[in-house]
Protein backbone atom coordinates (compact mmCIF):
# COMPACT_ATOMS: atom_id res chain seq x y z
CA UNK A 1 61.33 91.72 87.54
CA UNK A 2 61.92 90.53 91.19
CA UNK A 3 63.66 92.71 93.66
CA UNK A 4 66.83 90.79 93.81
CA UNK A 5 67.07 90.96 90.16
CA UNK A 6 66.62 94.36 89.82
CA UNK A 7 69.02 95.12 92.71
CA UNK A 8 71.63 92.87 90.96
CA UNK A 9 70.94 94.48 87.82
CA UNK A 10 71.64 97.77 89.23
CA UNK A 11 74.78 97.00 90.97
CA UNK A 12 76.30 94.99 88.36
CA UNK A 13 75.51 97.63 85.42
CA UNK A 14 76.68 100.49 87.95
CA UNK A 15 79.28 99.27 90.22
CA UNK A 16 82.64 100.18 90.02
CA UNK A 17 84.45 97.60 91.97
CA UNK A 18 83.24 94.63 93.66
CA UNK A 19 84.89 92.18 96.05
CA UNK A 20 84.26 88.78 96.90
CA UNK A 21 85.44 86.67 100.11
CA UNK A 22 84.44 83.67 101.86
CA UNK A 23 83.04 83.02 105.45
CA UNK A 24 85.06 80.41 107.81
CA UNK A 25 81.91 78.04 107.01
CA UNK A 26 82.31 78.57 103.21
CA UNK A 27 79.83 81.04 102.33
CA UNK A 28 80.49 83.22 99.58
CA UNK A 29 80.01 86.80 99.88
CA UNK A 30 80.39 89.76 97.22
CA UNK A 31 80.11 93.50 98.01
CA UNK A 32 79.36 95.88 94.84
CA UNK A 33 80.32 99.17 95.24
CA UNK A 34 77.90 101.64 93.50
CA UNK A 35 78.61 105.19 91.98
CA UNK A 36 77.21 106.74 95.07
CA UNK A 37 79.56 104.96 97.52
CA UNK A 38 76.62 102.16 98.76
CA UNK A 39 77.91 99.09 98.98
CA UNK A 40 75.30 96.18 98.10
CA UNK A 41 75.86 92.83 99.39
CA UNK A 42 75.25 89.10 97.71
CA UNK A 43 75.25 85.87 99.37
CA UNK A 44 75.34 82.26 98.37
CA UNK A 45 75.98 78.71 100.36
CA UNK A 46 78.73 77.33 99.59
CA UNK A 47 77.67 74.14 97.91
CA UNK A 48 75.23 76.63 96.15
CA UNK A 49 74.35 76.98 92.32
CA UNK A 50 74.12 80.36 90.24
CA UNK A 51 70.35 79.71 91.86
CA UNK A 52 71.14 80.18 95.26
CA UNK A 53 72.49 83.69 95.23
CA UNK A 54 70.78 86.00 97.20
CA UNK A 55 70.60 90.34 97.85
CA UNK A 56 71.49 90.94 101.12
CA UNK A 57 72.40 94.25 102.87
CA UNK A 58 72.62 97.50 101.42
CA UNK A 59 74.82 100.05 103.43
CA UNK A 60 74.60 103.24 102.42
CA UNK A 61 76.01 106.86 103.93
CA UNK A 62 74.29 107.20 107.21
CA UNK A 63 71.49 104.45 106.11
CA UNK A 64 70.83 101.09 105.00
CA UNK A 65 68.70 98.54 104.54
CA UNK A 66 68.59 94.84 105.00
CA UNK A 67 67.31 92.39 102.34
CA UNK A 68 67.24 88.73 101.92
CA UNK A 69 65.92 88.84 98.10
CA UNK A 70 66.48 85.86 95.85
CA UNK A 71 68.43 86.18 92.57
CA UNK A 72 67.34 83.82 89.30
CA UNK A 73 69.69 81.34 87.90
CA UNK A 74 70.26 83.81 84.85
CA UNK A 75 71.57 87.10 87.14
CA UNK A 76 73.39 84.39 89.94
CA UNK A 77 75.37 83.21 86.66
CA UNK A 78 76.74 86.82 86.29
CA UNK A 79 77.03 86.59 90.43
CA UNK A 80 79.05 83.79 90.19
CA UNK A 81 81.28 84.94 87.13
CA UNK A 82 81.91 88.71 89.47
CA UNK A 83 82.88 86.95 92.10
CA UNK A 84 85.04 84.19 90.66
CA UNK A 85 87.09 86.59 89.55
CA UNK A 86 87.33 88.93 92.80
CA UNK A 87 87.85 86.18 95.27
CA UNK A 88 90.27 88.06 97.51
């Protein structure tokens, strides 16, 4: 399993709340919240398919790290379906 898989895996079997926004240029972003209070990021264009998704950030208590992992069509789908229904 890639990375951004596996970190979407995780945050979407885990996570207890998630919120989704968009950027003044249209990019969609969703932030997971996990059990232990990290917060992992997604990002995808705007014009973007349940392909384009990608792991970004993780920000964690006093650490973090920075990714820029793709996500496959079949976790984006879930992705997409998260944030859909988030949008704030």
């Amino acid at each position: 399993m890639d990375l951004g898989d596996a970190l979407t895996q995780e945050a979407l079997a885990t996570g207890s709340k998630a919120a989704a926004s968009t950027d003044p240029c249209g990019v969609i972003r969703l932030a997971v919240t996990l059990p232990d209070g990290a917060v992992q990021h997604f990002e995808r264009p705007p014009a973007g398919t349940c392909a384009d998704w990608r792991a970004t950030d993780l920000e964690a208590s006093g650490s973090g790290f920075a990714f820029n992992e793709p996500v496959t069509e079949q976790w984006g789908h879930a992705l997409t379906i998260v944030a859909h229904n988030s949008l704030t």
